[in-house]
PDB file of N, CA and C in Angstrom:
ATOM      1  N   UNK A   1     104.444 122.421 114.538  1.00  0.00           N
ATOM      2  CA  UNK A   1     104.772 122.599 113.131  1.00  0.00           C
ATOM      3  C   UNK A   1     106.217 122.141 112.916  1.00  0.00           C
ATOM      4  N   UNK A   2     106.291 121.256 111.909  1.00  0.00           N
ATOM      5  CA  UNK A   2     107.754 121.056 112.174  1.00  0.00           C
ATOM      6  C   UNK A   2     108.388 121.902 111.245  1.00  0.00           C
ATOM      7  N   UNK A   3     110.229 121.384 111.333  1.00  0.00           N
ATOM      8  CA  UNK A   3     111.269 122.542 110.363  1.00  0.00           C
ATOM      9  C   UNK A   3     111.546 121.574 109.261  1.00  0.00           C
ATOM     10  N   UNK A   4     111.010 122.564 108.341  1.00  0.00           N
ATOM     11  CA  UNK A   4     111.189 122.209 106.860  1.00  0.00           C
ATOM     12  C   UNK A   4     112.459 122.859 106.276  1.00  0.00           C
ATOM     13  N   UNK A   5     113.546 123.808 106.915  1.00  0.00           N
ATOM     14  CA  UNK A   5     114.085 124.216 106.048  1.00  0.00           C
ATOM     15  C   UNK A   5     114.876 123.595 105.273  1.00  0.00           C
ATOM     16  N   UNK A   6     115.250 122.237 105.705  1.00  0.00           N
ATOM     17  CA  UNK A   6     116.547 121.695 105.350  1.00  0.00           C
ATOM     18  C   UNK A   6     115.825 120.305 104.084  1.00  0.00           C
ATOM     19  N   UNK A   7     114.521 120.789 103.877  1.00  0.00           N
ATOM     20  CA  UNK A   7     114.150 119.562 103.157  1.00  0.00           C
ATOM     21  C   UNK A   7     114.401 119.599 101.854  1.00  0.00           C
ATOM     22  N   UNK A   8     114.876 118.053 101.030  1.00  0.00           N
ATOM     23  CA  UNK A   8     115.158 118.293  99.378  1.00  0.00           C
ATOM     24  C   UNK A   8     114.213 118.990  99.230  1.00  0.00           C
ATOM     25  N   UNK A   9     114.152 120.197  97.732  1.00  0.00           N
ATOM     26  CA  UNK A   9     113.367 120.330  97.151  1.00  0.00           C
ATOM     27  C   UNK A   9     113.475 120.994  95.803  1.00  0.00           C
ATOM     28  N   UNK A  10     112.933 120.672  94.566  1.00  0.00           N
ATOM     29  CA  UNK A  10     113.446 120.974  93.516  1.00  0.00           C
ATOM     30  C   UNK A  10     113.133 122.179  93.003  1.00  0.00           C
ATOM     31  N   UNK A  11     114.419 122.910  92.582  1.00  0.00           N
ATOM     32  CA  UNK A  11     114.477 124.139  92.448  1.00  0.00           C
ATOM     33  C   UNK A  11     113.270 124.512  91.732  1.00  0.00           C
ATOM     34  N   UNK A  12     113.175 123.626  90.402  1.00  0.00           N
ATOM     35  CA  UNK A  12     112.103 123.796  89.186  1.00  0.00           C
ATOM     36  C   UNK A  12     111.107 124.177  90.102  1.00  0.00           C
ATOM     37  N   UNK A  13     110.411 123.863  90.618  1.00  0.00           N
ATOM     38  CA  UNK A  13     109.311 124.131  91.510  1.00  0.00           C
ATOM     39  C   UNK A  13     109.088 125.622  91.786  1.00  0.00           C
ATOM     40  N   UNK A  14     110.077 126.294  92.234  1.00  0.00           N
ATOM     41  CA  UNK A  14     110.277 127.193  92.572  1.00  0.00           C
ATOM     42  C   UNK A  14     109.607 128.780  91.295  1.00  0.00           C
ATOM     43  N   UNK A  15     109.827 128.116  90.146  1.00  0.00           N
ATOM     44  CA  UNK A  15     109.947 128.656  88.913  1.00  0.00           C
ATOM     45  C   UNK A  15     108.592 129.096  88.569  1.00  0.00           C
ATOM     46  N   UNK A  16     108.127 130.208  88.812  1.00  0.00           N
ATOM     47  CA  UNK A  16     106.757 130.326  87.494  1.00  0.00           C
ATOM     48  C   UNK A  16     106.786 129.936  86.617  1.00  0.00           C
ATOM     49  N   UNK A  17     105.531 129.594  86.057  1.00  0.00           N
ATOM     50  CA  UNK A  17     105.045 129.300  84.894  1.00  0.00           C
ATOM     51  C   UNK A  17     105.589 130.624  83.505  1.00  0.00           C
ATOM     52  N   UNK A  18     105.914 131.594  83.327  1.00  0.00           N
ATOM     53  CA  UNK A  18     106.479 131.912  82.886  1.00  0.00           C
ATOM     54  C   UNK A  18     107.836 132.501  82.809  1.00  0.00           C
ATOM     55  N   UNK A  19     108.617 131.516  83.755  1.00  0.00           N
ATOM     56  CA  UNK A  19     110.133 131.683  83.852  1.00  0.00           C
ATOM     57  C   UNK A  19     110.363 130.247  83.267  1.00  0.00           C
ATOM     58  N   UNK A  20     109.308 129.802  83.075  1.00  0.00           N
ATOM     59  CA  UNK A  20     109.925 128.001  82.497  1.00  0.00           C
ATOM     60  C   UNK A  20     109.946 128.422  81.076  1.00  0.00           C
ATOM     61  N   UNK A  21     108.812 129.292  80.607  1.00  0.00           N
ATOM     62  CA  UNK A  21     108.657 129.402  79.034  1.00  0.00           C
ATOM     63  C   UNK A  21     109.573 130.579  78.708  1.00  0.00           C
ATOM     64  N   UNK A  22     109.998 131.197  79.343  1.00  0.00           N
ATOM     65  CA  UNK A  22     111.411 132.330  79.247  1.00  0.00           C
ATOM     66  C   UNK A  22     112.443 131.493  78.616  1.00  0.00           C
ATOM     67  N   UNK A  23     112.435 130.461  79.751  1.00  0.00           N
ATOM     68  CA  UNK A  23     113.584 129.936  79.792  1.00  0.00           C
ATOM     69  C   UNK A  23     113.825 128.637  78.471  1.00  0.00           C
ATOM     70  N   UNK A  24     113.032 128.401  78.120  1.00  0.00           N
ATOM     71  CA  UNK A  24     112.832 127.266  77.349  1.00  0.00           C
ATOM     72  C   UNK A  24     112.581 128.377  75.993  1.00  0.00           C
ATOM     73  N   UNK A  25     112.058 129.334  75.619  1.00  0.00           N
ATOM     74  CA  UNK A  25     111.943 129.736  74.195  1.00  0.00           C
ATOM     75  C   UNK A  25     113.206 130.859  73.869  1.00  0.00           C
ATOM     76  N   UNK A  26     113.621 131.180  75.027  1.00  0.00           N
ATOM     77  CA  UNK A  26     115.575 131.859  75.090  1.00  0.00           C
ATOM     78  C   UNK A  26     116.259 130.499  74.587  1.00  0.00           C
ATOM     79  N   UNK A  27     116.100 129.338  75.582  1.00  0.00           N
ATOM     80  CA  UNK A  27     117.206 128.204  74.230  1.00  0.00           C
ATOM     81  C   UNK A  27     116.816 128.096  73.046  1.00  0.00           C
ATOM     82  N   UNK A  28     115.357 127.913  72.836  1.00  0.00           N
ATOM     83  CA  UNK A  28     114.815 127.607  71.118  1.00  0.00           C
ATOM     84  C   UNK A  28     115.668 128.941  70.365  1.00  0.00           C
ATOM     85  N   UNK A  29     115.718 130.127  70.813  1.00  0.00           N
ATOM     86  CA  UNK A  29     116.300 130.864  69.987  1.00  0.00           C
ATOM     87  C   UNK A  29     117.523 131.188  69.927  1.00  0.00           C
ATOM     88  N   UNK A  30     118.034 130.480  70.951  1.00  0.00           N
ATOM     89  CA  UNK A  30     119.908 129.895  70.725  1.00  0.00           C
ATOM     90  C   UNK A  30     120.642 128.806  70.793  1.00  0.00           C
ATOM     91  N   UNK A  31     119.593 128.003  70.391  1.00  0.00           N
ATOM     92  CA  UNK A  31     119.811 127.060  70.219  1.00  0.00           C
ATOM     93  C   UNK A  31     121.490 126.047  70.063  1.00  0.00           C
ATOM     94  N   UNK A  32     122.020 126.934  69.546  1.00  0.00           N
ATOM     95  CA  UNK A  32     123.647 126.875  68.993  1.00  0.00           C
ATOM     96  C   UNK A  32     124.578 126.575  69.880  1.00  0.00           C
ATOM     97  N   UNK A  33     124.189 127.019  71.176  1.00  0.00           N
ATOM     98  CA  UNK A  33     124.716 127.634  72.782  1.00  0.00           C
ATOM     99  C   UNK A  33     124.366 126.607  73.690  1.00  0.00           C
ATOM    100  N   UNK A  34     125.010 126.452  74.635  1.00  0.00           N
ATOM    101  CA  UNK A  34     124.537 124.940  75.880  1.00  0.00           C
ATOM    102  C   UNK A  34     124.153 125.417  76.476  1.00  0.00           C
ATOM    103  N   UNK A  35     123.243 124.872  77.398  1.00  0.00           N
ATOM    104  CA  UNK A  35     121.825 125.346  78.187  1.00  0.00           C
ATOM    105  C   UNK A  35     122.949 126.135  79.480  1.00  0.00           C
ATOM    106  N   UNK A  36     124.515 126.017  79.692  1.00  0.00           N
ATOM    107  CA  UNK A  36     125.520 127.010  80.525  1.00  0.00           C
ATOM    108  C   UNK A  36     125.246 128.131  79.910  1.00  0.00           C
ATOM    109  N   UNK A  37     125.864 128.525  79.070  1.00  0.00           N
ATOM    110  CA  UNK A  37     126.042 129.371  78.012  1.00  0.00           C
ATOM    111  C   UNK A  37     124.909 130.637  78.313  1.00  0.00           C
ATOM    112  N   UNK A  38     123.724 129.519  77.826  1.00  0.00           N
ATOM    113  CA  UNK A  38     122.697 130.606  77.651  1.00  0.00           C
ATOM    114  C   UNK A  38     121.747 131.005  78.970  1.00  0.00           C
ATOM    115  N   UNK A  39     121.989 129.905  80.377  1.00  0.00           N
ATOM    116  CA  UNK A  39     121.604 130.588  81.322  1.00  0.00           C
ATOM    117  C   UNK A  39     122.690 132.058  81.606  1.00  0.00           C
ATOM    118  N   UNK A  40     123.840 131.959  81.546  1.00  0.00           N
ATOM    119  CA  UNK A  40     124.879 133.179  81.638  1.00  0.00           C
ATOM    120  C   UNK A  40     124.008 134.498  80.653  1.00  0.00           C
ATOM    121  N   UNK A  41     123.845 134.387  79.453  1.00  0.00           N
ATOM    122  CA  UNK A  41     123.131 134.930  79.015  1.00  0.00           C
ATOM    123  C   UNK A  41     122.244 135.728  79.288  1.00  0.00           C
ATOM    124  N   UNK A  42     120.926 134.587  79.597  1.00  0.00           N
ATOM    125  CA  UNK A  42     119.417 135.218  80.079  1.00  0.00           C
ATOM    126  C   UNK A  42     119.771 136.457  81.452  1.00  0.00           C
ATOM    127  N   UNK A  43     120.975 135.478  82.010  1.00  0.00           N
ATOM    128  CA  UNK A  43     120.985 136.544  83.303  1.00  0.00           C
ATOM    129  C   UNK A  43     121.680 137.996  83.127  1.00  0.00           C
ATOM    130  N   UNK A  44     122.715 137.913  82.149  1.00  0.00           N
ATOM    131  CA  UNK A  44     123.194 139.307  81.236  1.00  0.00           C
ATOM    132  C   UNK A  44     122.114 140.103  80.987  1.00  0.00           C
ATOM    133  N   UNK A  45     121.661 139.240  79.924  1.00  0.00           N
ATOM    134  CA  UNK A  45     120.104 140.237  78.912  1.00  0.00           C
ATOM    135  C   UNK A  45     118.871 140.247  79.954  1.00  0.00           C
ATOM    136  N   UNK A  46     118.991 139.958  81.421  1.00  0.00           N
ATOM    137  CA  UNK A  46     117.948 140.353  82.310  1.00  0.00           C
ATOM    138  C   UNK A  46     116.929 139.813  82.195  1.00  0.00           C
ATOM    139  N   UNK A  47     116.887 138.843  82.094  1.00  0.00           N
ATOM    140  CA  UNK A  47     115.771 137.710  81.125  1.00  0.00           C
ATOM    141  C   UNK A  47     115.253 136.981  82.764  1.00  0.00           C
ATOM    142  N   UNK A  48     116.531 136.395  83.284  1.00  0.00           N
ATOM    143  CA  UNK A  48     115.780 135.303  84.416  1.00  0.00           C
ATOM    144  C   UNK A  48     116.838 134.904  84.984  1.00  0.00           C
ATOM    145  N   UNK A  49     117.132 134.945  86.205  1.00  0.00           N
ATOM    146  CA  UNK A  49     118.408 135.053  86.717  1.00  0.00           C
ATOM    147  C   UNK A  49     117.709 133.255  87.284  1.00  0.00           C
ATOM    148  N   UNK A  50     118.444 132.374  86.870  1.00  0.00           N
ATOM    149  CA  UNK A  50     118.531 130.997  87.539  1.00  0.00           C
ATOM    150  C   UNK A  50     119.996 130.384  86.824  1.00  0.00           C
ATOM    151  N   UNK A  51     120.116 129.460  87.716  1.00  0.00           N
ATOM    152  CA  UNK A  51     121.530 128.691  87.896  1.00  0.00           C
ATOM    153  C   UNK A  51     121.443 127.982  86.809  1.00  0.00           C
ATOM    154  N   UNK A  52     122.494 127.389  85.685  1.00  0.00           N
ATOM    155  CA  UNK A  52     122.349 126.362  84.767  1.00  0.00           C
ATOM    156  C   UNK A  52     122.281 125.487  85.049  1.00  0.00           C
ATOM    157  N   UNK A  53     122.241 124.787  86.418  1.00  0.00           N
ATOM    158  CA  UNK A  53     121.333 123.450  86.555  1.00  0.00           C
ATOM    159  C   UNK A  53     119.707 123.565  86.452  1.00  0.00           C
ATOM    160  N   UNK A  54     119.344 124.440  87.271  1.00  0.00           N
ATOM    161  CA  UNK A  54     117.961 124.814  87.131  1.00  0.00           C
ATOM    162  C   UNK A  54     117.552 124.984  85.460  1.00  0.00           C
ATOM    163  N   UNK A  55     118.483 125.788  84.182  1.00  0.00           N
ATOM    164  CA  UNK A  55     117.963 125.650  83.090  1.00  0.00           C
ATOM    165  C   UNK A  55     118.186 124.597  82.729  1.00  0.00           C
ATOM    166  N   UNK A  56     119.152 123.351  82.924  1.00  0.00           N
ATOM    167  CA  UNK A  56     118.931 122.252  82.326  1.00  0.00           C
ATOM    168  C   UNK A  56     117.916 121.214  83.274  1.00  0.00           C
ATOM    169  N   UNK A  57     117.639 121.778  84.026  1.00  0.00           N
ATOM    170  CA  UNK A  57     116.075 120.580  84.343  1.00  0.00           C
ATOM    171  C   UNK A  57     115.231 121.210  84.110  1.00  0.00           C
ATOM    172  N   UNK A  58     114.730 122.660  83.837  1.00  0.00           N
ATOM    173  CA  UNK A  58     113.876 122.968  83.142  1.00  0.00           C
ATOM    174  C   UNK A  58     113.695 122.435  81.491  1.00  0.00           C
ATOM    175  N   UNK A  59     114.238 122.613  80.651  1.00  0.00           N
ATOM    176  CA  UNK A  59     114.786 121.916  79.413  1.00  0.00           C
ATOM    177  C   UNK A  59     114.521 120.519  79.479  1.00  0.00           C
ATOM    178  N   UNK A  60     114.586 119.573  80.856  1.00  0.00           N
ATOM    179  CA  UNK A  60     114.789 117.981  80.662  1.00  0.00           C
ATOM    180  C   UNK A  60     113.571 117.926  80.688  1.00  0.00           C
ATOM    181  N   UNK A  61     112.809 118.899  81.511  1.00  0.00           N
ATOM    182  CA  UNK A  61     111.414 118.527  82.206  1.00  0.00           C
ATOM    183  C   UNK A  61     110.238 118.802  80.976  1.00  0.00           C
ATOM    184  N   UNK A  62     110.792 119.810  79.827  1.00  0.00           N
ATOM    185  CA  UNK A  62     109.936 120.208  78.721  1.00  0.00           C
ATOM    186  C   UNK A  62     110.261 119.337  77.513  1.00  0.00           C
ATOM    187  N   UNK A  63     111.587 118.185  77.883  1.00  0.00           N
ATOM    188  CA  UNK A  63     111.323 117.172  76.457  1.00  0.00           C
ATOM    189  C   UNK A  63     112.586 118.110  75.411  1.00  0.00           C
ATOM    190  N   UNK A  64     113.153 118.596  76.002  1.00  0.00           N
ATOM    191  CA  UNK A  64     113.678 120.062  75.152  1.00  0.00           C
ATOM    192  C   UNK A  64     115.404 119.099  75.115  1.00  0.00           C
ATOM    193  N   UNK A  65     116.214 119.053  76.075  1.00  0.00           N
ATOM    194  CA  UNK A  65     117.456 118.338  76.075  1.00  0.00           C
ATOM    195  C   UNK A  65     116.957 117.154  76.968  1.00  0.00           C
ATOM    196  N   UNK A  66     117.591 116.075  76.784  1.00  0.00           N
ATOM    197  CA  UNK A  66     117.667 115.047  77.457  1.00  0.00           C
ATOM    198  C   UNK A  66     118.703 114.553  78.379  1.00  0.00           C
ATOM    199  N   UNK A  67     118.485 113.673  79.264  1.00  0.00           N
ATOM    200  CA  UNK A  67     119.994 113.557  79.946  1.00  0.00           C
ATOM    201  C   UNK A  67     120.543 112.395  79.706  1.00  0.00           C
ATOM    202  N   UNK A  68     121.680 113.064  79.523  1.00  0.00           N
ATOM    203  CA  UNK A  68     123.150 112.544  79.204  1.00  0.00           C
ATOM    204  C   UNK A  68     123.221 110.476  79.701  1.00  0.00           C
ATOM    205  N   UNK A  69     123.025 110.376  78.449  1.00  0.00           N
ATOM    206  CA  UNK A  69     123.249 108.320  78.665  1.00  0.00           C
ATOM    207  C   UNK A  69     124.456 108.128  78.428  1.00  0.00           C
ATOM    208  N   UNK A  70     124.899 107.108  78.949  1.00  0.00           N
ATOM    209  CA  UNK A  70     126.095 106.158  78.310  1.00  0.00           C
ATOM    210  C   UNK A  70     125.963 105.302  77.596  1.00  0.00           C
ATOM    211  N   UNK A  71     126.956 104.824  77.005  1.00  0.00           N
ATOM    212  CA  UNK A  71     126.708 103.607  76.317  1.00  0.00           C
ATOM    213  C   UNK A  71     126.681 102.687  77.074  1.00  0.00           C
ATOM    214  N   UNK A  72     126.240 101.567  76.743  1.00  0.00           N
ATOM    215  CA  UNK A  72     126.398 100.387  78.045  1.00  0.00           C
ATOM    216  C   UNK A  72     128.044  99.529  78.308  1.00  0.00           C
ATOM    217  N   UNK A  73     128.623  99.740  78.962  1.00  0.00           N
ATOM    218  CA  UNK A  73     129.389  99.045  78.953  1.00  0.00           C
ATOM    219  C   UNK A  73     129.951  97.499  78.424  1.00  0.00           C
ATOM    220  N   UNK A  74     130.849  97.327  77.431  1.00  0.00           N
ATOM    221  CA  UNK A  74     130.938  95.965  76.835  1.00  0.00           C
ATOM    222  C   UNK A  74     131.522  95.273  78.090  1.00  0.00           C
ATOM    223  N   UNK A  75     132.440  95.538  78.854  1.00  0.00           N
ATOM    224  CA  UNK A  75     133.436  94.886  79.439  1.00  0.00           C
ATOM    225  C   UNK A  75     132.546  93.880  80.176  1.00  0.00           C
ATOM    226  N   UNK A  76     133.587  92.987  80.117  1.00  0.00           N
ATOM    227  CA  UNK A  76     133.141  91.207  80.629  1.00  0.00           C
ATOM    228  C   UNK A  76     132.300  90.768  79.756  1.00  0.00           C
ATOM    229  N   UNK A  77     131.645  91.450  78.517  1.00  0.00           N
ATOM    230  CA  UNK A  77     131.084  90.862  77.422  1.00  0.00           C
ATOM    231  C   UNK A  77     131.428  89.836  76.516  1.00  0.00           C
ATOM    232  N   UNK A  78     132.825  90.830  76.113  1.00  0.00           N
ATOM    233  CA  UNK A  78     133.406  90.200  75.115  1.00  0.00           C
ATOM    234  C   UNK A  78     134.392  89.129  75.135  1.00  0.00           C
ATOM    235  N   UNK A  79     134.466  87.597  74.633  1.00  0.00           N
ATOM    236  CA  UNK A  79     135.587  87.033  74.949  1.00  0.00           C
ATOM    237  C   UNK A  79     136.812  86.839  74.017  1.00  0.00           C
ATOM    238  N   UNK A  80     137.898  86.873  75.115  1.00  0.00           N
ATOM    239  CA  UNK A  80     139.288  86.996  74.368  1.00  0.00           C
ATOM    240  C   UNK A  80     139.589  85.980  73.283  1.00  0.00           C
ATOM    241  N   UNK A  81     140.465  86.368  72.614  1.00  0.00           N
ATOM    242  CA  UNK A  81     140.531  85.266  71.565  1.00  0.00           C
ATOM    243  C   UNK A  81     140.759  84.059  71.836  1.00  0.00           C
ATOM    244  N   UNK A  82     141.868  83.615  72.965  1.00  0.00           N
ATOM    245  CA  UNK A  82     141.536  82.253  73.618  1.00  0.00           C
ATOM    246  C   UNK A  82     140.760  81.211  73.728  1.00  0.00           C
ATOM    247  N   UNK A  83     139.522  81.850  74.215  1.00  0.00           N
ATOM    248  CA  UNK A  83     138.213  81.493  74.454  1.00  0.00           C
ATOM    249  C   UNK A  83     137.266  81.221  73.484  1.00  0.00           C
ATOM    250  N   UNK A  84     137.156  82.436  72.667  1.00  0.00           N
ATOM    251  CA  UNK A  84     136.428  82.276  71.308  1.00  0.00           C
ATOM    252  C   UNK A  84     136.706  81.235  70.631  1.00  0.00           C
ATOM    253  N   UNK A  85     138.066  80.515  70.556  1.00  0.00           N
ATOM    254  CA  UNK A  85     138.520  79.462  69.666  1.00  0.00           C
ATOM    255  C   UNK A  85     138.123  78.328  70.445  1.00  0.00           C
ATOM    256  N   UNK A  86     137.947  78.213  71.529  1.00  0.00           N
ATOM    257  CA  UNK A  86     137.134  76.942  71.868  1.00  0.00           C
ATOM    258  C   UNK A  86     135.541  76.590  71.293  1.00  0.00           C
ATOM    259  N   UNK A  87     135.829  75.904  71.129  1.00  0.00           N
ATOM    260  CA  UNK A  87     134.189  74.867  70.394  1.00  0.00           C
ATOM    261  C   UNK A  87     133.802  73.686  70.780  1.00  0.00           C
ATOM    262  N   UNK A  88     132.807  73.403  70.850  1.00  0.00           N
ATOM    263  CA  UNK A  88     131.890  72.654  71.131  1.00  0.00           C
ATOM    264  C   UNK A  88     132.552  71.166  71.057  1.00  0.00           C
ATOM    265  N   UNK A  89     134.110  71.273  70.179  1.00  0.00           N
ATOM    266  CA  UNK A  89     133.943  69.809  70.325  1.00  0.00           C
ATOM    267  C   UNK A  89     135.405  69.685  71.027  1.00  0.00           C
ATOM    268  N   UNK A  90     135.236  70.420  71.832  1.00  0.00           N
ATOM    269  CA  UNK A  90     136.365  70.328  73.157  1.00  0.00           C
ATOM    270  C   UNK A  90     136.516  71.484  74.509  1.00  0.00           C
ATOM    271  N   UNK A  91     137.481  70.980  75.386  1.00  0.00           N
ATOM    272  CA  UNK A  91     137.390  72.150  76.248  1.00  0.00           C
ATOM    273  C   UNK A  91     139.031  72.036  76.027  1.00  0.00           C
ATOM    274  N   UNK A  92     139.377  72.975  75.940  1.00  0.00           N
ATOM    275  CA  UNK A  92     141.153  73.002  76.028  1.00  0.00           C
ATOM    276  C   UNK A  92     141.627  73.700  77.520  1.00  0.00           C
ATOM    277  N   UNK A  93     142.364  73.503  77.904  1.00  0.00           N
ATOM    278  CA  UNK A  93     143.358  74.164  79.096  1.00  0.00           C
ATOM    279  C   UNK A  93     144.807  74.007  78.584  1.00  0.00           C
ATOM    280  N   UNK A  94     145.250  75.401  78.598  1.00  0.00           N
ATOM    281  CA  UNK A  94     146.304  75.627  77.714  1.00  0.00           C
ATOM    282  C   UNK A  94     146.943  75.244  76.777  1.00  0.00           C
ATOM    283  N   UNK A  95     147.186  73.956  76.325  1.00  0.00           N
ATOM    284  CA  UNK A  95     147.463  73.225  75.096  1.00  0.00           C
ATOM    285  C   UNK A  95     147.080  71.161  75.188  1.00  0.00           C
ATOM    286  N   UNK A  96     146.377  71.176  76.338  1.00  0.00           N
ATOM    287  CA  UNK A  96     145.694  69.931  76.624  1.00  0.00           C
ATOM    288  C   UNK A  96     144.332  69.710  76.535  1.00  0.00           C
ATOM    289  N   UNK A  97     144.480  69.132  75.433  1.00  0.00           N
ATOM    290  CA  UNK A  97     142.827  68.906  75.168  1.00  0.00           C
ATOM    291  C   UNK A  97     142.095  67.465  76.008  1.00  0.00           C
ATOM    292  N   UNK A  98     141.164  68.219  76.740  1.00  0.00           N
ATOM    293  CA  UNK A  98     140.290  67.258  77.671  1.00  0.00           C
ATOM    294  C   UNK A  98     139.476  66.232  77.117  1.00  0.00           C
ATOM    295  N   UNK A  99     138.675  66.396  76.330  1.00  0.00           N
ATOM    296  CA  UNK A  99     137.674  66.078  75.415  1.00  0.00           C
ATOM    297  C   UNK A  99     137.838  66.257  74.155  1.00  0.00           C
ATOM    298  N   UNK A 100     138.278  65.153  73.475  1.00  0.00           N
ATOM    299  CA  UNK A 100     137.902  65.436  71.588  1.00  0.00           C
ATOM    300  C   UNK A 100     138.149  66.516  70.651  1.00  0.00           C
ATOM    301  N   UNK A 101     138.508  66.579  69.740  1.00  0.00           N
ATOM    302  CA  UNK A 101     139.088  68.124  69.082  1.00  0.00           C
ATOM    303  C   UNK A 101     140.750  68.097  68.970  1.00  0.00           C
ATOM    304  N   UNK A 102     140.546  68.851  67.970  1.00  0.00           N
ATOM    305  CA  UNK A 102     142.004  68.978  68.336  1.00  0.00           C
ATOM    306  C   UNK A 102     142.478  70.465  68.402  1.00  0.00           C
ATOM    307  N   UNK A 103     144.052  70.875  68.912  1.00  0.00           N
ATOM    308  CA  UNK A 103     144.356  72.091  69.130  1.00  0.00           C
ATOM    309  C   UNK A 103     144.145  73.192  67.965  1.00  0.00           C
ATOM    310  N   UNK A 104     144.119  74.183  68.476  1.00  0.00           N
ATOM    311  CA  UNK A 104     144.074  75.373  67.203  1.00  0.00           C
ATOM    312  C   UNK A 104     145.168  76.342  67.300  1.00  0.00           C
ATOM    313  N   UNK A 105     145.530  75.836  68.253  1.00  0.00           N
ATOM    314  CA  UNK A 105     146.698  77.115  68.800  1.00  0.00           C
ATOM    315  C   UNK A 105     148.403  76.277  68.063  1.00  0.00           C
TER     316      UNK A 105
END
């Protein structure tokens, strides 16, 4: 038999079926409060003693909060004004125009 103790495993799992709906209709009704907040709470008012990571993947896992996106990063997107002022009917390198056009700078 081998040793399992040390294997990942997700807390949620761990959770009855009615410690998920504890836990998920305690935020619907405090909604106001971050899923920190109100695990501190539940475990005050004797409700369900779990860690606020465990209530926020319970919450992610019911569609209830979502997790946290970024925006996508612009950088290396955007080009400097330098660049932007080049057009099609030249290539410039610093104030020498290679090809046709004339300066803008």
């Amino acid at each position: 038999m081998a040793n399992h103790h040390a294997r990942n495993t997700s807390h949620v799992n761990w959770l009855d079926d009615w410690e998920c709906r504890l836990i998920v209709e305690y935020y619907l009704e405090h909604f106001e409060e971050d899923y920190r907040h109100c695990a501190y709470m539940m475990m005050d008012a004797e409700i369900v003693h779990v860690k606020p990571s465990t209530v926020y993947k319970v919450l992610c896992r019911f569609g209830i909060i979502r997790h946290w996106s970024r925006k996508p990063s612009r950088r290396g997107r955007e080009a400097s004004n330098s660049l932007s002022e080049c057009t099609s009917t030249g290539i410039w390198t610093s104030h020498t125009c290679i090809s046709g056009g004339n300066p803008t700078t």
